[in-house]
N, C-alpha and C. Protein backbone atom coordinates (compact mmCIF):
# COMPACT_ATOMS: atom_id res chain seq x y z
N UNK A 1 20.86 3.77 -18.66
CA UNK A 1 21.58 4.92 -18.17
C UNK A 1 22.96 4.99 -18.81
N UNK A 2 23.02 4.82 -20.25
CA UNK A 2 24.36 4.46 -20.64
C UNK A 2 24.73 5.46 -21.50
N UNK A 3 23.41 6.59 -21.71
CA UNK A 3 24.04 7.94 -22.09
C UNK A 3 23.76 8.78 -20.97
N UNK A 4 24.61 9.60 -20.43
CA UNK A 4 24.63 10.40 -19.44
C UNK A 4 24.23 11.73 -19.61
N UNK A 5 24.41 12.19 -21.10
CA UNK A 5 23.87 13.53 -21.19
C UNK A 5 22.36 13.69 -21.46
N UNK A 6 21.74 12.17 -22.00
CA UNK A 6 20.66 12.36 -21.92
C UNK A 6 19.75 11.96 -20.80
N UNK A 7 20.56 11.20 -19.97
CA UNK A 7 20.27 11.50 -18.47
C UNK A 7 20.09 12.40 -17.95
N UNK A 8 21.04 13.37 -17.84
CA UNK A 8 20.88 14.67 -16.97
C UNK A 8 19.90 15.68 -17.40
N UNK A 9 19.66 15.42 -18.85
CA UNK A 9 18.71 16.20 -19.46
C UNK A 9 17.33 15.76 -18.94
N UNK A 10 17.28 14.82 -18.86
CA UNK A 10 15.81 14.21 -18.13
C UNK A 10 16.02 14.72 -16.84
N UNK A 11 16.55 14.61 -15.91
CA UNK A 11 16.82 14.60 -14.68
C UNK A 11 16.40 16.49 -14.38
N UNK A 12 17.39 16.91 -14.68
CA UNK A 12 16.76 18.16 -14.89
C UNK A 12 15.64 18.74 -15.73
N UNK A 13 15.03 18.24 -16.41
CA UNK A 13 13.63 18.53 -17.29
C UNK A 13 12.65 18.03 -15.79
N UNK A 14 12.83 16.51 -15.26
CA UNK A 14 11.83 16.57 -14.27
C UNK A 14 12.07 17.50 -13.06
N UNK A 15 13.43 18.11 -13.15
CA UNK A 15 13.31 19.00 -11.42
C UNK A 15 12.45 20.40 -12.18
N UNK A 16 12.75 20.37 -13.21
CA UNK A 16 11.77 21.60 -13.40
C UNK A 16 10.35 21.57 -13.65
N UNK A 17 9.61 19.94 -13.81
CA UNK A 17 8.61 19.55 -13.95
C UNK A 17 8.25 19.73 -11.91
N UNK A 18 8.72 19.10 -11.22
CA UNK A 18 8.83 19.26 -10.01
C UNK A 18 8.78 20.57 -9.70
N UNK A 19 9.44 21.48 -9.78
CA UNK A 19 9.44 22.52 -9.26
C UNK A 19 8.27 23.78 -9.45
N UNK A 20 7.51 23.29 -10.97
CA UNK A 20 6.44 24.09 -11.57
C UNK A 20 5.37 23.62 -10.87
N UNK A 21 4.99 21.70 -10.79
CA UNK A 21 3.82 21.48 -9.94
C UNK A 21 4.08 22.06 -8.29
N UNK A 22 5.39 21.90 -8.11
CA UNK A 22 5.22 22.71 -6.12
C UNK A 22 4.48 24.06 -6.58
N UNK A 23 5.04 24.59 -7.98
CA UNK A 23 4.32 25.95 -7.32
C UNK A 23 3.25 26.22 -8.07
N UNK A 24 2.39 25.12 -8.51
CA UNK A 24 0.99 24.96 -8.93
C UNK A 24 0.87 24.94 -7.94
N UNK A 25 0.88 23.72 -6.71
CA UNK A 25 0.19 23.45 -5.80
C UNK A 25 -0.01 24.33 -4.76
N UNK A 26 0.86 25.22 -5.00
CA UNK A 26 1.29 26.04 -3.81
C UNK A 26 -0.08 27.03 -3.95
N UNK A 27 0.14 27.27 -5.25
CA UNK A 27 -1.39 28.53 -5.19
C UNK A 27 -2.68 27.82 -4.98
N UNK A 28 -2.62 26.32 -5.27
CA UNK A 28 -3.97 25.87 -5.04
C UNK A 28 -4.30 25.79 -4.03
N UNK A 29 -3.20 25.45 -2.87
CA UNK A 29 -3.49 25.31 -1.69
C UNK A 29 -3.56 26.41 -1.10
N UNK A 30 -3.29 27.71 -0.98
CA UNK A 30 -3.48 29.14 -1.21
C UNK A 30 -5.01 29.28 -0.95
N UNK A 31 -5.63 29.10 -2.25
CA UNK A 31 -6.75 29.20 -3.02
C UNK A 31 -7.90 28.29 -1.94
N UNK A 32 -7.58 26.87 -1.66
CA UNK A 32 -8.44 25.92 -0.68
C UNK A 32 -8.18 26.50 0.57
N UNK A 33 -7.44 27.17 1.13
CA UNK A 33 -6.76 27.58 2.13
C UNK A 33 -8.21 28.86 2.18
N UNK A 34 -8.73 29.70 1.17
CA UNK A 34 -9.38 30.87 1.24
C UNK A 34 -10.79 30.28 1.17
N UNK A 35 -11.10 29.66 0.65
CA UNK A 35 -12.24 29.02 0.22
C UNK A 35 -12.32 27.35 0.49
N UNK A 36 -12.60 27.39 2.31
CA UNK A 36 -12.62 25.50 2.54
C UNK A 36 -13.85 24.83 1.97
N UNK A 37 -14.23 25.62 1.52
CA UNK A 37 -16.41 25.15 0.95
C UNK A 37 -15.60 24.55 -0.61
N UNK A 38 -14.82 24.68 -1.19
CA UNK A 38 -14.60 23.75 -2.02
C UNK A 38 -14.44 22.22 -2.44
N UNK A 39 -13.94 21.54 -1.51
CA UNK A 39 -14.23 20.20 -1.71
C UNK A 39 -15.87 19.79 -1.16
N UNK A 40 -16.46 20.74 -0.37
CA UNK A 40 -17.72 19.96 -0.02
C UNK A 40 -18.49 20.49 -1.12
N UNK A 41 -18.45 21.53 -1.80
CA UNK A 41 -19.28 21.99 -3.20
C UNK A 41 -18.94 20.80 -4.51
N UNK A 42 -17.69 20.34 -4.25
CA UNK A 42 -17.64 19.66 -4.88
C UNK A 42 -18.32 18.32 -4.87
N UNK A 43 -18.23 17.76 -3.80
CA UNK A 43 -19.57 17.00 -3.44
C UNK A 43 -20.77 16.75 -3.36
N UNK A 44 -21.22 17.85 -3.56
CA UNK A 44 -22.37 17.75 -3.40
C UNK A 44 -23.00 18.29 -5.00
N UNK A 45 -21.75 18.30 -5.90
CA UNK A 45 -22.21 18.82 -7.46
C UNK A 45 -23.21 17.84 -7.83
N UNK A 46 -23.67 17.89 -8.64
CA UNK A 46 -24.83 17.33 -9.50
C UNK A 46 -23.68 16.05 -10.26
N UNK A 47 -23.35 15.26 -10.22
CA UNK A 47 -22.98 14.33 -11.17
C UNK A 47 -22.85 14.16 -12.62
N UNK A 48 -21.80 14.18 -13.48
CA UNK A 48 -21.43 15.06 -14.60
C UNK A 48 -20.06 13.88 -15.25
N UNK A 49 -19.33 14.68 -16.47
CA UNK A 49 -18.70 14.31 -17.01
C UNK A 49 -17.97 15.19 -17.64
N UNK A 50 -16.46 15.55 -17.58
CA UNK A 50 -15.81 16.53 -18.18
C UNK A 50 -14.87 15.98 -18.33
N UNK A 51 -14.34 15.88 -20.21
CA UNK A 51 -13.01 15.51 -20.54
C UNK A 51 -12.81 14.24 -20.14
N UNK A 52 -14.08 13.01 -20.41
CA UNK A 52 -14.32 11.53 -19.80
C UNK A 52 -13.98 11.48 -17.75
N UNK A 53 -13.94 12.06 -17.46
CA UNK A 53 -13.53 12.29 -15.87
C UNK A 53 -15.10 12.39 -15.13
N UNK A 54 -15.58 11.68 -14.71
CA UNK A 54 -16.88 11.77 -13.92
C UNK A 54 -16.26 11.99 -12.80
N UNK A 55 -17.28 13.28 -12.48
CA UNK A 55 -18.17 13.55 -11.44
C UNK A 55 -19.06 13.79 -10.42
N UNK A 56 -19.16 13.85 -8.92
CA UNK A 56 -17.35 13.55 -8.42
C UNK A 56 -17.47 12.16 -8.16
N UNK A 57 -16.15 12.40 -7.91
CA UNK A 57 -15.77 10.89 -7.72
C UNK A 57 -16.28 10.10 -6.38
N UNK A 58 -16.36 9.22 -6.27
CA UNK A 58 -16.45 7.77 -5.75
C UNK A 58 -16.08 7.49 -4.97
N UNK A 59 -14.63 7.28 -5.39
CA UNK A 59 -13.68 6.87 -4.57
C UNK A 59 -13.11 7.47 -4.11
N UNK A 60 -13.28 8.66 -4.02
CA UNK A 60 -12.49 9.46 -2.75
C UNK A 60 -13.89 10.34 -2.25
N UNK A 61 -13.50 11.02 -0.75
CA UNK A 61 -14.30 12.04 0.06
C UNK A 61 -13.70 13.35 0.35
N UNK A 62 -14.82 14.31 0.74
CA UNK A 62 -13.88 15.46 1.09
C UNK A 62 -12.96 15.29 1.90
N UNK A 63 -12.56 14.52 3.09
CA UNK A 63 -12.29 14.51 4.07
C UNK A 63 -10.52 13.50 3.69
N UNK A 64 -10.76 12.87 2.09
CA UNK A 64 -9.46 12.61 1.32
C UNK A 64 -8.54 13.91 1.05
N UNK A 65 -9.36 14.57 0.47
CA UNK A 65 -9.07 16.09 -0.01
C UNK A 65 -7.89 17.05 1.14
N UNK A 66 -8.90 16.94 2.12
CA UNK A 66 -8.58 17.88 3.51
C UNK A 66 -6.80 17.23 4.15
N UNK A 67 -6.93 15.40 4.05
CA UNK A 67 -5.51 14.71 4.19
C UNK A 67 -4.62 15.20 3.00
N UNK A 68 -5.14 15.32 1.93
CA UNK A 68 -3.82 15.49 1.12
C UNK A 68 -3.66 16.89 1.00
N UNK A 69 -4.45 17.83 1.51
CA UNK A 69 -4.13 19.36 1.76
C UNK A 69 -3.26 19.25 3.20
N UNK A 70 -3.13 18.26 3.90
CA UNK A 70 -2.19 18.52 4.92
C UNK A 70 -1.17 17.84 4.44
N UNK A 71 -1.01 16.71 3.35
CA UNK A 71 0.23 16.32 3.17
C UNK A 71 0.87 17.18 2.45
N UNK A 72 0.07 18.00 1.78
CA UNK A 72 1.02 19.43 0.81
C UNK A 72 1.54 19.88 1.74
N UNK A 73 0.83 20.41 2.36
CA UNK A 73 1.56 21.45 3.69
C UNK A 73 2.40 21.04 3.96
N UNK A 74 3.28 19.59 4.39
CA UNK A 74 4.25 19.26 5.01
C UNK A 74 4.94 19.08 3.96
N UNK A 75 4.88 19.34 2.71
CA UNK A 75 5.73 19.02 1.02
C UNK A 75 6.23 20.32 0.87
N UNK A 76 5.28 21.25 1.31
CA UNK A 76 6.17 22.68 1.02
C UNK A 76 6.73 23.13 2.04
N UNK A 77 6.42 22.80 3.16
CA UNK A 77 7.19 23.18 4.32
C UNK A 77 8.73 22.14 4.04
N UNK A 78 8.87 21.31 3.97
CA UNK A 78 10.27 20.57 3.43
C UNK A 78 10.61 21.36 2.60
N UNK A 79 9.91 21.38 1.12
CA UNK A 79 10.76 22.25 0.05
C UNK A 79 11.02 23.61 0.58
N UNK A 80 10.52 24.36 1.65
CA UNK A 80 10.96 25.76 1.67
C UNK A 80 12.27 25.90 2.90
N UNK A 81 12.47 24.83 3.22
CA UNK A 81 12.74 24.31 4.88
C UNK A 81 14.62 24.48 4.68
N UNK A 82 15.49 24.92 5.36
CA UNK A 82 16.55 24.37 4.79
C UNK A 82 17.35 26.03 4.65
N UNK A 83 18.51 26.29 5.15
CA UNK A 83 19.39 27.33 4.47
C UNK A 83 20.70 26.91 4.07
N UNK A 84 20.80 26.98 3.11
CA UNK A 84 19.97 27.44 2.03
C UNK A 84 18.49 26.63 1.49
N UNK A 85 17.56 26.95 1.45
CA UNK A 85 16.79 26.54 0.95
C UNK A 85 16.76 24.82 0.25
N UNK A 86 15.94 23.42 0.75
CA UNK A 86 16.28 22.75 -0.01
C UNK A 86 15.73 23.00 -1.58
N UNK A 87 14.67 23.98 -2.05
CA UNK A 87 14.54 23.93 -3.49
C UNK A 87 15.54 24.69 -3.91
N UNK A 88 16.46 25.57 -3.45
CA UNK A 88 17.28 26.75 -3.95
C UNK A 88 18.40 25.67 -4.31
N UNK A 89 18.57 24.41 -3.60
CA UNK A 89 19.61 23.04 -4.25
C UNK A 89 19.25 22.97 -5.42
N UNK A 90 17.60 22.38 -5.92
CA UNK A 90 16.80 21.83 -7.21
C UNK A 90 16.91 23.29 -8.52
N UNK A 91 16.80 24.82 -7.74
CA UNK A 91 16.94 25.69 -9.03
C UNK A 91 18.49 25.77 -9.21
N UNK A 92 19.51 25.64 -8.43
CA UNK A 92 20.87 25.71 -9.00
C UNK A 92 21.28 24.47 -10.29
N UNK A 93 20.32 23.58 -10.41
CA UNK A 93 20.53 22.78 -11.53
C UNK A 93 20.11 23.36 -12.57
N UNK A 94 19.31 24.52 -12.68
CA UNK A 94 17.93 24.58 -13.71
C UNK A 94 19.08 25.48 -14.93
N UNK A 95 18.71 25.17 -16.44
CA UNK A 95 19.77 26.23 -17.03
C UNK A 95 19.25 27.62 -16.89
């Protein structure tokens, strides 16, 4: 940490890496939110391989899926939470 400008340049490159996946996730969860038959379709796919990534997986269940669709929920409810806004803190860094 002994250059600082290329610190902050990282620092802010990841709040904007941060701030693009919240609002990936945001539509995905949107999207699972409209259509809950998705993680069990996904389960029940035929067993496969895309981009070395087998399918589905193993080690997790739908019912993994459904917990980390509620831990989003409580990720964007924080990021939207806040007046001013706590992400409206993370875009006042952004250039």
């Amino acid at each position: 940490m002994s250059n600082p400008v290329s610190w902050i340049n990282q620092y802010v490159s990841n709040i904007q890496t941060l701030i693009s996946t919240m609002e990936a996730l945001r539509t995905m969860n949107d999207e699972l939110t409209q259509d809950s038959t998705i993680p069990t379709r996904y389960f029940a796919s035929s067993p496969g391989n895309v981009g070395g990534i087998t399918y589905p997986r193993a080690d997790i269940a739908a019912a993994d899926i459904t917990n980390a669709q509620a831990a989003l929920v409580q990720l964007l409810f924080t990021f939207d939470s806040g007046n001013p806004t706590q992400k409206s803190y993370l875009f006042k860094v952004l250039p």
